[in-house]
PDB file of N, CA and C in Angstrom:
ATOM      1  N   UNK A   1     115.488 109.796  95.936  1.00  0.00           N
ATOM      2  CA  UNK A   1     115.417 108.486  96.532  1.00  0.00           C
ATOM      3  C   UNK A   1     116.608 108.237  97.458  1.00  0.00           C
ATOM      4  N   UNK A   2     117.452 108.746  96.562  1.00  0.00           N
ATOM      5  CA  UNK A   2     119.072 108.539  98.218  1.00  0.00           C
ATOM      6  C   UNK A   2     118.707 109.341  99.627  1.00  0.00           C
ATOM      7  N   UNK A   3     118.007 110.536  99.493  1.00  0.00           N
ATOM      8  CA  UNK A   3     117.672 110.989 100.641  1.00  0.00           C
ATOM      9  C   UNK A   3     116.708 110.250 101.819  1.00  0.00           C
ATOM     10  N   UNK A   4     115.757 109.229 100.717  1.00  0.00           N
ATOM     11  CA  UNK A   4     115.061 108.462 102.000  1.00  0.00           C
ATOM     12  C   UNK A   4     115.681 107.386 102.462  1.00  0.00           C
ATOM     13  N   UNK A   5     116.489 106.635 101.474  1.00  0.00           N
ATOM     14  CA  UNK A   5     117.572 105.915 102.173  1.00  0.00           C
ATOM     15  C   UNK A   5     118.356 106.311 102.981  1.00  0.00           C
ATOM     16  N   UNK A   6     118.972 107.580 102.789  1.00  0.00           N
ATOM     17  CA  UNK A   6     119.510 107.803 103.916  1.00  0.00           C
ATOM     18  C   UNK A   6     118.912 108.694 105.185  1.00  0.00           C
ATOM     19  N   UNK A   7     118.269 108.530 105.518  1.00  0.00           N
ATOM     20  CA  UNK A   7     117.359 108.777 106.207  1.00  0.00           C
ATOM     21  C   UNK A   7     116.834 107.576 107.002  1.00  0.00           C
ATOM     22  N   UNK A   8     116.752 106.344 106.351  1.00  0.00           N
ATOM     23  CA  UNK A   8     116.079 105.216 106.973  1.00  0.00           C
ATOM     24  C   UNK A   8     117.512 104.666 107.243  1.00  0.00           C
ATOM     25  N   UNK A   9     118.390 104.700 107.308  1.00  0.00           N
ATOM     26  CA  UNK A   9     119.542 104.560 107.545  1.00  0.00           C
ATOM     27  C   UNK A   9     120.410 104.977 109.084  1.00  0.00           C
ATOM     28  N   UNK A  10     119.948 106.649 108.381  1.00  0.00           N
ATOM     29  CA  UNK A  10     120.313 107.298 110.065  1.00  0.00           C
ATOM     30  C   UNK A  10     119.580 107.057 111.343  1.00  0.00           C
ATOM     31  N   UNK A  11     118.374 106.423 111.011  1.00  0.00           N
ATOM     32  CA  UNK A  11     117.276 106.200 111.962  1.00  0.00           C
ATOM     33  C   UNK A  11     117.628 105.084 112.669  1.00  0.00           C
ATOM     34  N   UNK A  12     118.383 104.312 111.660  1.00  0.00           N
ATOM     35  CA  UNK A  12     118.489 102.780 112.108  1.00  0.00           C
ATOM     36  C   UNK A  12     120.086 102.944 113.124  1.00  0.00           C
ATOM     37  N   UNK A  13     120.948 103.695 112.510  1.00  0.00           N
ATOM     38  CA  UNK A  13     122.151 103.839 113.393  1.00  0.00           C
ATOM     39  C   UNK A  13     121.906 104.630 114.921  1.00  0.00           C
ATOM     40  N   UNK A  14     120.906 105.475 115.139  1.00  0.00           N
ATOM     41  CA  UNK A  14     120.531 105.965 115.796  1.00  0.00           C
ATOM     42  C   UNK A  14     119.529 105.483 116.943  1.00  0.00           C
ATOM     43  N   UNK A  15     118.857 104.513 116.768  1.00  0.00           N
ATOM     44  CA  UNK A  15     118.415 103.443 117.070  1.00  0.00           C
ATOM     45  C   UNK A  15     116.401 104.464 117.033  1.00  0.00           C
ATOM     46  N   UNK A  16     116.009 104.969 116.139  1.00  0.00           N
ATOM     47  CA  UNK A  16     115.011 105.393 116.584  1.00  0.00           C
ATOM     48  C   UNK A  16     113.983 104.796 115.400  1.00  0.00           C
ATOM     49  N   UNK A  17     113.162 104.111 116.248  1.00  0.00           N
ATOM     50  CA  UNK A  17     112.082 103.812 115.588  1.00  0.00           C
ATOM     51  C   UNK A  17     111.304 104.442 114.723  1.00  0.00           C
ATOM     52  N   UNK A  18     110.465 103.537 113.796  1.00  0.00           N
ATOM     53  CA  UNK A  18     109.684 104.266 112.413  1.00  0.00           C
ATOM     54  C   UNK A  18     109.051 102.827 112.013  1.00  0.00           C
ATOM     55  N   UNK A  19     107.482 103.498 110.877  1.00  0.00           N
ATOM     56  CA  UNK A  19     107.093 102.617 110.675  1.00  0.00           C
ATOM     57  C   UNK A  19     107.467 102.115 108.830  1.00  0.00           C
ATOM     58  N   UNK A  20     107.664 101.125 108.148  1.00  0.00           N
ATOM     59  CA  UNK A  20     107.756 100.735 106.951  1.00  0.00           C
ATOM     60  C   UNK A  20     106.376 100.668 106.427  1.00  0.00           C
ATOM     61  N   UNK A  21     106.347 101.392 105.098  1.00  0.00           N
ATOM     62  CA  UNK A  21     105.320 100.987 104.590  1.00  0.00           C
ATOM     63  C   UNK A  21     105.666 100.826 102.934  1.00  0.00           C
ATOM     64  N   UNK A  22     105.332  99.263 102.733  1.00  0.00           N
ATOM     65  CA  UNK A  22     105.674  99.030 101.579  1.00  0.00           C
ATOM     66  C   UNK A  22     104.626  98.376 100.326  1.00  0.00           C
ATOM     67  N   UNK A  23     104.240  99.407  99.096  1.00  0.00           N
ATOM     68  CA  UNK A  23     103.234  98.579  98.202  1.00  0.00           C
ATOM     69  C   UNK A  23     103.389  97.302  97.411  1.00  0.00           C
ATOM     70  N   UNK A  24     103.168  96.397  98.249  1.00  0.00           N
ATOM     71  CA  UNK A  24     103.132  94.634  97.587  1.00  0.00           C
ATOM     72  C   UNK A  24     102.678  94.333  96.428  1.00  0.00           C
ATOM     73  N   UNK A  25     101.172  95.032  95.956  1.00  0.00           N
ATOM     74  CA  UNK A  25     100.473  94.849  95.108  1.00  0.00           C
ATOM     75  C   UNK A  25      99.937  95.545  94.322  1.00  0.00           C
ATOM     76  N   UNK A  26      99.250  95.868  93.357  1.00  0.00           N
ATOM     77  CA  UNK A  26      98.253  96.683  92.865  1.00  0.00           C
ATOM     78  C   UNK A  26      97.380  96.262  92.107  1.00  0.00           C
ATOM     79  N   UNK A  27      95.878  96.343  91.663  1.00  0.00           N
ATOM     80  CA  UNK A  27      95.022  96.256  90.900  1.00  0.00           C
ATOM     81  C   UNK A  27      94.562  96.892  90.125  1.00  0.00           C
ATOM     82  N   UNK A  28      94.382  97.422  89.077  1.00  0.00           N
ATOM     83  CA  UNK A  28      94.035  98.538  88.175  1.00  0.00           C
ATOM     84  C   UNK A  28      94.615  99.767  88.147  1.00  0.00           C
ATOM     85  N   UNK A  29      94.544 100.671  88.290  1.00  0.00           N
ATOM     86  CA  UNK A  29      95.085 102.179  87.982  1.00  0.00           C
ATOM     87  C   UNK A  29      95.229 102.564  89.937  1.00  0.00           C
ATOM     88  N   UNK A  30      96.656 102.889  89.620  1.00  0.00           N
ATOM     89  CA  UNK A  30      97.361 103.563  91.130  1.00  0.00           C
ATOM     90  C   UNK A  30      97.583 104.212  90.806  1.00  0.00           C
ATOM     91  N   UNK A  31      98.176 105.427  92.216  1.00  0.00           N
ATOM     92  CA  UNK A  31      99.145 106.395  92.270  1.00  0.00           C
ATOM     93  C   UNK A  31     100.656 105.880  92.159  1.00  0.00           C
ATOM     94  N   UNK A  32     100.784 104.926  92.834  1.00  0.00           N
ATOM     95  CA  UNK A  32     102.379 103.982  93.194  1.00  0.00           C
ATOM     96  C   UNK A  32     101.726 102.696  92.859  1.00  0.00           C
ATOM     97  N   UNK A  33     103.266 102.178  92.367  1.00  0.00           N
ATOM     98  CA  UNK A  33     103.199 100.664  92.100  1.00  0.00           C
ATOM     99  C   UNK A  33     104.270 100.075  92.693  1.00  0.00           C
ATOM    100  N   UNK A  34     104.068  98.631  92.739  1.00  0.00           N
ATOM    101  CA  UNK A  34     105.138  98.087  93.486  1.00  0.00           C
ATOM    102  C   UNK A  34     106.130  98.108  93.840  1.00  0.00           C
ATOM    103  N   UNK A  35     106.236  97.913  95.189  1.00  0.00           N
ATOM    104  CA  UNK A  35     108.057  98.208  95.864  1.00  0.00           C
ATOM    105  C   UNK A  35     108.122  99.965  96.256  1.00  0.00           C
ATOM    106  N   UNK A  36     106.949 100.936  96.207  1.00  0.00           N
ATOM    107  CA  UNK A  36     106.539 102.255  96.383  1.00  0.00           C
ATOM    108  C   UNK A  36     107.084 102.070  98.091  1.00  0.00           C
ATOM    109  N   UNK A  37     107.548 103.017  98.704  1.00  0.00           N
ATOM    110  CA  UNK A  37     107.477 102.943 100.200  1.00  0.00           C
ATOM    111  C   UNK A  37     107.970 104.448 101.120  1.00  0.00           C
ATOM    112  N   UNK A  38     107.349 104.483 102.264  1.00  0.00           N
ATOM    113  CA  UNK A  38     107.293 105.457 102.537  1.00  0.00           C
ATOM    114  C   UNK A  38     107.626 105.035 104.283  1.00  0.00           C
ATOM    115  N   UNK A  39     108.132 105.834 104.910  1.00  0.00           N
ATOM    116  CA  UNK A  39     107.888 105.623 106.798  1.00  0.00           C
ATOM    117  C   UNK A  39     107.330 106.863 107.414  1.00  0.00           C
ATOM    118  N   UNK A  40     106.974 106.259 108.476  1.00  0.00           N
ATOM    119  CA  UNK A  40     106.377 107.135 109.396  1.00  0.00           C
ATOM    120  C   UNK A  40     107.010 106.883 110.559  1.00  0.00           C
ATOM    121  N   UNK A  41     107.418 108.002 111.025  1.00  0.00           N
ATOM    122  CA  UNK A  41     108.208 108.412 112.277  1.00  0.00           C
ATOM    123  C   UNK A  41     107.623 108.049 113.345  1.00  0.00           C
ATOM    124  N   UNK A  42     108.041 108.333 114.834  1.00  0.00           N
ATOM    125  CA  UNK A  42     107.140 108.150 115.913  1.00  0.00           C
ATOM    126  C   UNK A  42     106.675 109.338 115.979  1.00  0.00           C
ATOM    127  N   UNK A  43     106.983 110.685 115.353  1.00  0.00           N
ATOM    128  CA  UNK A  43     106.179 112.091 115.747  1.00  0.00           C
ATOM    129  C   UNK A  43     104.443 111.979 114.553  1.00  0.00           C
ATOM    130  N   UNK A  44     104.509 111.278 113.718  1.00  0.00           N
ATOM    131  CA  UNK A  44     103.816 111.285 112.647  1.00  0.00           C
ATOM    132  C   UNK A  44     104.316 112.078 111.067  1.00  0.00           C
ATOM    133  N   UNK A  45     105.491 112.351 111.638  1.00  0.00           N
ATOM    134  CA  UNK A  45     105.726 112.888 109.904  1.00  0.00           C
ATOM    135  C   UNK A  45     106.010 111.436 108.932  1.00  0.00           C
ATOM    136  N   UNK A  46     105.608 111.910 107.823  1.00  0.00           N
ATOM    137  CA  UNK A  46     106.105 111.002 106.904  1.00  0.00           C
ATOM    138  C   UNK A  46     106.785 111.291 106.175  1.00  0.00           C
ATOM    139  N   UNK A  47     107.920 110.574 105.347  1.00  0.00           N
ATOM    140  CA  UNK A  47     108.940 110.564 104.684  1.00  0.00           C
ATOM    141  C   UNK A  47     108.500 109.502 103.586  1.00  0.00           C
ATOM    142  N   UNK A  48     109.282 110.232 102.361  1.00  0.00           N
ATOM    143  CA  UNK A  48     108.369 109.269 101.017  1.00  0.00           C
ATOM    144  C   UNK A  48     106.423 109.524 100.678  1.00  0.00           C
ATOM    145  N   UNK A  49     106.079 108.222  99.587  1.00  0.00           N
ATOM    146  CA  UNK A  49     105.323 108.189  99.309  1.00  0.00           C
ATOM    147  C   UNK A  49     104.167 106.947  98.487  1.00  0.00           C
ATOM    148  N   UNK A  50     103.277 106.317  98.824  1.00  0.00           N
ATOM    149  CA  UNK A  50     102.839 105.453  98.616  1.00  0.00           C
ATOM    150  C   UNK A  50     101.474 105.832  97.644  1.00  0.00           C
ATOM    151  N   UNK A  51     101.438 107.098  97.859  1.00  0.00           N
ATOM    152  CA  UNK A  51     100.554 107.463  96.458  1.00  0.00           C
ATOM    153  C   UNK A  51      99.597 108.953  97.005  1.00  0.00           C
ATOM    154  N   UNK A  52      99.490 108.991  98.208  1.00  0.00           N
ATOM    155  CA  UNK A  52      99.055 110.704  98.409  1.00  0.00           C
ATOM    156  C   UNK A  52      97.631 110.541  99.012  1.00  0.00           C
ATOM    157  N   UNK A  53      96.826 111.556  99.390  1.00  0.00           N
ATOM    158  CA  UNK A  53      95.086 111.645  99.852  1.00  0.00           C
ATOM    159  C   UNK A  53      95.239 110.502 101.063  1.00  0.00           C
ATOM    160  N   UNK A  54      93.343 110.259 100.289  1.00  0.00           N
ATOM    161  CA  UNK A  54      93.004 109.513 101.726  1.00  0.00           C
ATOM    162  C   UNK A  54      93.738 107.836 102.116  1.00  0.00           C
ATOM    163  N   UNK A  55      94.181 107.318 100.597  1.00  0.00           N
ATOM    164  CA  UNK A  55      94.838 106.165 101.399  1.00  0.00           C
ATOM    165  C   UNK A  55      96.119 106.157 101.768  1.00  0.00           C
ATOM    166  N   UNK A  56      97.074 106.825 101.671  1.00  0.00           N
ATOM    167  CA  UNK A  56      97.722 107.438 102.372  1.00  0.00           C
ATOM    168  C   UNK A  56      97.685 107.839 103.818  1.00  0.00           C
ATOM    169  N   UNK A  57      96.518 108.625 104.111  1.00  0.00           N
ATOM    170  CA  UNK A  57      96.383 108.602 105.450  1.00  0.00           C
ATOM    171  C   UNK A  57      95.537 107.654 106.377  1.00  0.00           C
ATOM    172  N   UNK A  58      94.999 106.401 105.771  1.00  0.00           N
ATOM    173  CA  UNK A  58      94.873 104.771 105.924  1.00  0.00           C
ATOM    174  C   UNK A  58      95.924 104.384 106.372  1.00  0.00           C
ATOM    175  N   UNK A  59      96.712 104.479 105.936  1.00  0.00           N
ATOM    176  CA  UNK A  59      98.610 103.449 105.941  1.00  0.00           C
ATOM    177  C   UNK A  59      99.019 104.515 107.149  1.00  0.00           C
ATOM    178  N   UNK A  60      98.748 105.849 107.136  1.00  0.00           N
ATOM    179  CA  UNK A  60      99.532 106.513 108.039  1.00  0.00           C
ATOM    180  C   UNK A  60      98.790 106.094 109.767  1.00  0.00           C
ATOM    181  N   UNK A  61      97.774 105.718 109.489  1.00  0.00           N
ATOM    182  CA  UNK A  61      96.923 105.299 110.675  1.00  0.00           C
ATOM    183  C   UNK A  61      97.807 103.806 110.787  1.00  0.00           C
ATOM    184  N   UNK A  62      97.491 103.024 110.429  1.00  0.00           N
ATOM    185  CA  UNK A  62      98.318 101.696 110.832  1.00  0.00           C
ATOM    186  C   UNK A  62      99.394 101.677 110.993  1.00  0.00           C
ATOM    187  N   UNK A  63     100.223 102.619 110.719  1.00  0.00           N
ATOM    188  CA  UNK A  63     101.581 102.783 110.718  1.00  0.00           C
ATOM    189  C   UNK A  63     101.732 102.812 112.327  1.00  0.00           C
ATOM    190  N   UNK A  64     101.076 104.051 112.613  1.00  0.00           N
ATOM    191  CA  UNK A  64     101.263 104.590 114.110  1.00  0.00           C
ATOM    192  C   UNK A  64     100.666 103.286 114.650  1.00  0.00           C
ATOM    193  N   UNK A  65      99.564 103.203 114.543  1.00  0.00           N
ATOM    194  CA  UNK A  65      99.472 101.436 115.556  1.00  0.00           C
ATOM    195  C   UNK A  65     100.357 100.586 115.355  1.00  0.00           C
ATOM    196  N   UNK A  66     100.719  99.930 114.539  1.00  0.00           N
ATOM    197  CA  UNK A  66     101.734  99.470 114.269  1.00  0.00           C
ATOM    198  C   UNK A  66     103.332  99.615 115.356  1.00  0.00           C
ATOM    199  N   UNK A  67     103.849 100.841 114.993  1.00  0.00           N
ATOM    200  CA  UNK A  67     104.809 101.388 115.923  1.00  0.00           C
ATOM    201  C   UNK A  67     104.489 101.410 117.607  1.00  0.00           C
ATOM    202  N   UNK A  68     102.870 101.768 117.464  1.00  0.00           N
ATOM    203  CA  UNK A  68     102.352 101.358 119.141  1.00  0.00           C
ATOM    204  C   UNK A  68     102.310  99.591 119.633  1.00  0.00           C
ATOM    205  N   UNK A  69     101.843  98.944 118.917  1.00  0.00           N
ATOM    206  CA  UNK A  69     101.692  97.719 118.994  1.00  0.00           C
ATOM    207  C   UNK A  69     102.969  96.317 118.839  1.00  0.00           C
ATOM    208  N   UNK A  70     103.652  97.142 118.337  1.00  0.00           N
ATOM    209  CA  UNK A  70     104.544  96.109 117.337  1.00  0.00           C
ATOM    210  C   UNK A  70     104.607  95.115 116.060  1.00  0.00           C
ATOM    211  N   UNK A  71     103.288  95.185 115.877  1.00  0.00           N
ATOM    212  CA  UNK A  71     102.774  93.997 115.272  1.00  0.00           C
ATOM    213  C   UNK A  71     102.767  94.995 113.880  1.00  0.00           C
ATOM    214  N   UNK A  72     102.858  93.717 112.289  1.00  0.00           N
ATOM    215  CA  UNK A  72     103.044  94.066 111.188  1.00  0.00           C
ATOM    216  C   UNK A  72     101.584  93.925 110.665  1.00  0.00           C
ATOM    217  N   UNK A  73     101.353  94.836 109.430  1.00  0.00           N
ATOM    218  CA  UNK A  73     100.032  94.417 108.599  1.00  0.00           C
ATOM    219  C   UNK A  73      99.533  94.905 107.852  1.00  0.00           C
ATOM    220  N   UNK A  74      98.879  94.322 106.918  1.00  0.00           N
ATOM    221  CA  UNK A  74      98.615  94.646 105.354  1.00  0.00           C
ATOM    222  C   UNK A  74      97.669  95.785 105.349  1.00  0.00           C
ATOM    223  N   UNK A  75      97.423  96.403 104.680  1.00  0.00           N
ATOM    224  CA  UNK A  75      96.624  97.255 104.373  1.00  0.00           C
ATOM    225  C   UNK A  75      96.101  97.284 102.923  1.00  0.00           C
ATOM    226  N   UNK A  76      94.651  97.143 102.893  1.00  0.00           N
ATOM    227  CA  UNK A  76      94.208  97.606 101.054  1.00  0.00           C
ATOM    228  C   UNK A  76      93.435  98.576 101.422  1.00  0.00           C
ATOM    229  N   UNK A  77      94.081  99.813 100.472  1.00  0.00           N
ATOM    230  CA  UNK A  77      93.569 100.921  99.932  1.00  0.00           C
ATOM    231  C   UNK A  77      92.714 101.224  98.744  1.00  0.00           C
ATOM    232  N   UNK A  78      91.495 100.675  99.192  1.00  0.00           N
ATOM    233  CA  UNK A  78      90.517 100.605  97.351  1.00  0.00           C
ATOM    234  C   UNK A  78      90.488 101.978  96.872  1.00  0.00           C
ATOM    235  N   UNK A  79      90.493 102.349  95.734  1.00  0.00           N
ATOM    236  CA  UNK A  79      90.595 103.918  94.931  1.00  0.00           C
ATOM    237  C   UNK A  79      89.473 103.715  94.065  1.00  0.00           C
ATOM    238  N   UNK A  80      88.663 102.319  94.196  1.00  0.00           N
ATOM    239  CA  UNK A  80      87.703 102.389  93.095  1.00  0.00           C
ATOM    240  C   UNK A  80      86.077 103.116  93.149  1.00  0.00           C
ATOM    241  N   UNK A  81      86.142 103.303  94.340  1.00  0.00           N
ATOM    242  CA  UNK A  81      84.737 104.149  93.985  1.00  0.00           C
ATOM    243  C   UNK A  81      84.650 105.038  95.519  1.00  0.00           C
ATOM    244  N   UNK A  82      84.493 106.390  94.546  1.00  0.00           N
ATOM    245  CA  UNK A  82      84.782 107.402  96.097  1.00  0.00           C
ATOM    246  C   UNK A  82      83.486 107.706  96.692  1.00  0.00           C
ATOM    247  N   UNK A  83      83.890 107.877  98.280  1.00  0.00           N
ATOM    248  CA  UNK A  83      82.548 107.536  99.268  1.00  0.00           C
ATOM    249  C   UNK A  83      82.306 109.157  99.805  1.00  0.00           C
ATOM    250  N   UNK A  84      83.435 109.985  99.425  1.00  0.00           N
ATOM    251  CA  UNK A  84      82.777 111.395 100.169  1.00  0.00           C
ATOM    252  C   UNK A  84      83.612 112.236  99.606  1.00  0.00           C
ATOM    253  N   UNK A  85      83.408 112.397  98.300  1.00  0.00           N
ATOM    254  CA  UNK A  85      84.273 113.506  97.421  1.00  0.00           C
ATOM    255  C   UNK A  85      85.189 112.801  96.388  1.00  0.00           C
ATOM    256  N   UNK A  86      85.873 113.580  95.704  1.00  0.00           N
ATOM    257  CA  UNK A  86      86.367 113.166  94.553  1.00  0.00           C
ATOM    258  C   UNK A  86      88.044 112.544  94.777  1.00  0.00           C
ATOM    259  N   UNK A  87      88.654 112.386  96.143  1.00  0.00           N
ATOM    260  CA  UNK A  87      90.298 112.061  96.075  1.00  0.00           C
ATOM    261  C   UNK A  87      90.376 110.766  95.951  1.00  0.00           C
ATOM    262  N   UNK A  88      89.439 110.008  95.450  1.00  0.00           N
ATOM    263  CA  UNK A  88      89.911 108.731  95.084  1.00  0.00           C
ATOM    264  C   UNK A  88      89.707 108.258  93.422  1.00  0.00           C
ATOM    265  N   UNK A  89      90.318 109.398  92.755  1.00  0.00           N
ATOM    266  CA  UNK A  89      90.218 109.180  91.214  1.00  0.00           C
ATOM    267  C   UNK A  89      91.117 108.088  90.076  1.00  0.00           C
ATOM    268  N   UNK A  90      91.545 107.749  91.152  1.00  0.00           N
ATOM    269  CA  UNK A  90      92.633 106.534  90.207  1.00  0.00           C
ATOM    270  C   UNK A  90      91.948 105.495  90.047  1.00  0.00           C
ATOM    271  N   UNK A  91      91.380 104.483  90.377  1.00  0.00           N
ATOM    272  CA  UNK A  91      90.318 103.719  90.345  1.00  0.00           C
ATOM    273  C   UNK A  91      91.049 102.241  90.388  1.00  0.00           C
ATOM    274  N   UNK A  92      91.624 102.040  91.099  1.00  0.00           N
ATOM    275  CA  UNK A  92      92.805 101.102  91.490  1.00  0.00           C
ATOM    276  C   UNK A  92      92.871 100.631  92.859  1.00  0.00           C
ATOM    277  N   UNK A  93      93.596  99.856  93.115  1.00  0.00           N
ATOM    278  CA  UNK A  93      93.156  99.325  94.548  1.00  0.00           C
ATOM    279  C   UNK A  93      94.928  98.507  94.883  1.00  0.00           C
ATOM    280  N   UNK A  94      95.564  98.988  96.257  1.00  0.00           N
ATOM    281  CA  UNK A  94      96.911  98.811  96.687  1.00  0.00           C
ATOM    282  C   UNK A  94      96.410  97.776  97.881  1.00  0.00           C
ATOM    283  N   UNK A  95      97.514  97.011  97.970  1.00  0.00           N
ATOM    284  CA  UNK A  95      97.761  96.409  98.750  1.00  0.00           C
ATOM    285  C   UNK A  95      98.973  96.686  99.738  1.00  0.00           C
ATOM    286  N   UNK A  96      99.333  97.347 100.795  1.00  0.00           N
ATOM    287  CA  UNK A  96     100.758  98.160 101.409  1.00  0.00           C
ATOM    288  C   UNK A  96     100.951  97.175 102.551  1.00  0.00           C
ATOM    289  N   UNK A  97     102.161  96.516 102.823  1.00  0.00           N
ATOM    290  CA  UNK A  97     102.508  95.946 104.078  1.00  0.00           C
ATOM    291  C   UNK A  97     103.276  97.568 105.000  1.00  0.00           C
ATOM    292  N   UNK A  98     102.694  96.781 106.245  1.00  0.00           N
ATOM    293  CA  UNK A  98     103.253  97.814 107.219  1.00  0.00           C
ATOM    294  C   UNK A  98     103.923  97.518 108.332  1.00  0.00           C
ATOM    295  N   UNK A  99     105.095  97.503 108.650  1.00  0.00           N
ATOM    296  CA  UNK A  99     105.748  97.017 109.290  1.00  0.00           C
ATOM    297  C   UNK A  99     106.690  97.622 110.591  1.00  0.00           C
ATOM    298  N   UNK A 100     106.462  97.777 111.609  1.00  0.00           N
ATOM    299  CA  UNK A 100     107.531  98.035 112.792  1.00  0.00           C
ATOM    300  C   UNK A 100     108.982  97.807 112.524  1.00  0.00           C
ATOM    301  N   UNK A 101     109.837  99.524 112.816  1.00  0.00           N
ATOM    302  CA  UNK A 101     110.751  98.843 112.382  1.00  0.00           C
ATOM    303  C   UNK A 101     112.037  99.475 113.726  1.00  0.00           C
ATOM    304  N   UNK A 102     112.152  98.530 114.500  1.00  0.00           N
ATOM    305  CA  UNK A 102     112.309  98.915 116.063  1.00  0.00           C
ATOM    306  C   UNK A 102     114.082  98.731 115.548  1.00  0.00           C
ATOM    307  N   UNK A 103     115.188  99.924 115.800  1.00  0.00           N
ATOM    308  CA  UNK A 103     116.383  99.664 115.379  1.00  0.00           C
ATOM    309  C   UNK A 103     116.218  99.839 116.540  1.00  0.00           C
ATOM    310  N   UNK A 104     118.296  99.037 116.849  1.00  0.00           N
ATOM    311  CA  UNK A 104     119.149  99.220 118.382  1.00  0.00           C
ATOM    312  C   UNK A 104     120.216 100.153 118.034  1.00  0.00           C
ATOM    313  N   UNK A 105     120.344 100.733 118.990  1.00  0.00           N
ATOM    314  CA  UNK A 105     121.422 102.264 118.672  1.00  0.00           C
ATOM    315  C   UNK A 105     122.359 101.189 118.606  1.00  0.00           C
ATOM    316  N   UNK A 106     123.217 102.052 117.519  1.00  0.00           N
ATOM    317  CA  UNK A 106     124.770 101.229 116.688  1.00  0.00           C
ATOM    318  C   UNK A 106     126.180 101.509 117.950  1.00  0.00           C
TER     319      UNK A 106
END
């Protein structure tokens, strides 16, 4: 965990943008529970983790709009009933804010 802090740290002294993604909520059985968070770079890597598979790469989609747009926003990731294979076995449902997070070089 000190490594993604510092990491979201150096980004911020450096002045290079990334997106926040943070789990607000949860409903039944997750991968991550609240206060879980992860960013996404402007190349698309991600750093951290908000729970893995396909909603994961939900949040990683808004992220990048997000960082394109500026604008912040929620995301729910339902896990309760899977629509094309088995990676949604937790049967739980997240709520992730996603947020732009535009630093000024220090």
């Amino acid at each position: 965990m000190k490594e993604f802090y510092a990491e979201i740290a150096n980004r911020m002294k450096e002045g290079n943008p990334f997106a926040m993604a943070t789990v607000v909520a949860t409903r039944g059985s997750t991968p991550r529970k609240t206060s879980a968070k992860m960013i996404v770079l402007e190349d698309g890597t991600i750093k951290g983790t908000i729970g893995g598979g396909c909603g994961e790469a939900e949040v990683w989609q808004a992220a990048m709009e997000s960082l394109s747009d500026g604008l912040s926003r929620i995301v729910t990731v339902d896990l309760t009933s899977p629509l094309d294979g088995e990676d949604k076995i937790c049967g739980g449902i997240l709520d992730i804010f996603v947020e732009p997070v535009i630093a000024k070089r220090a």
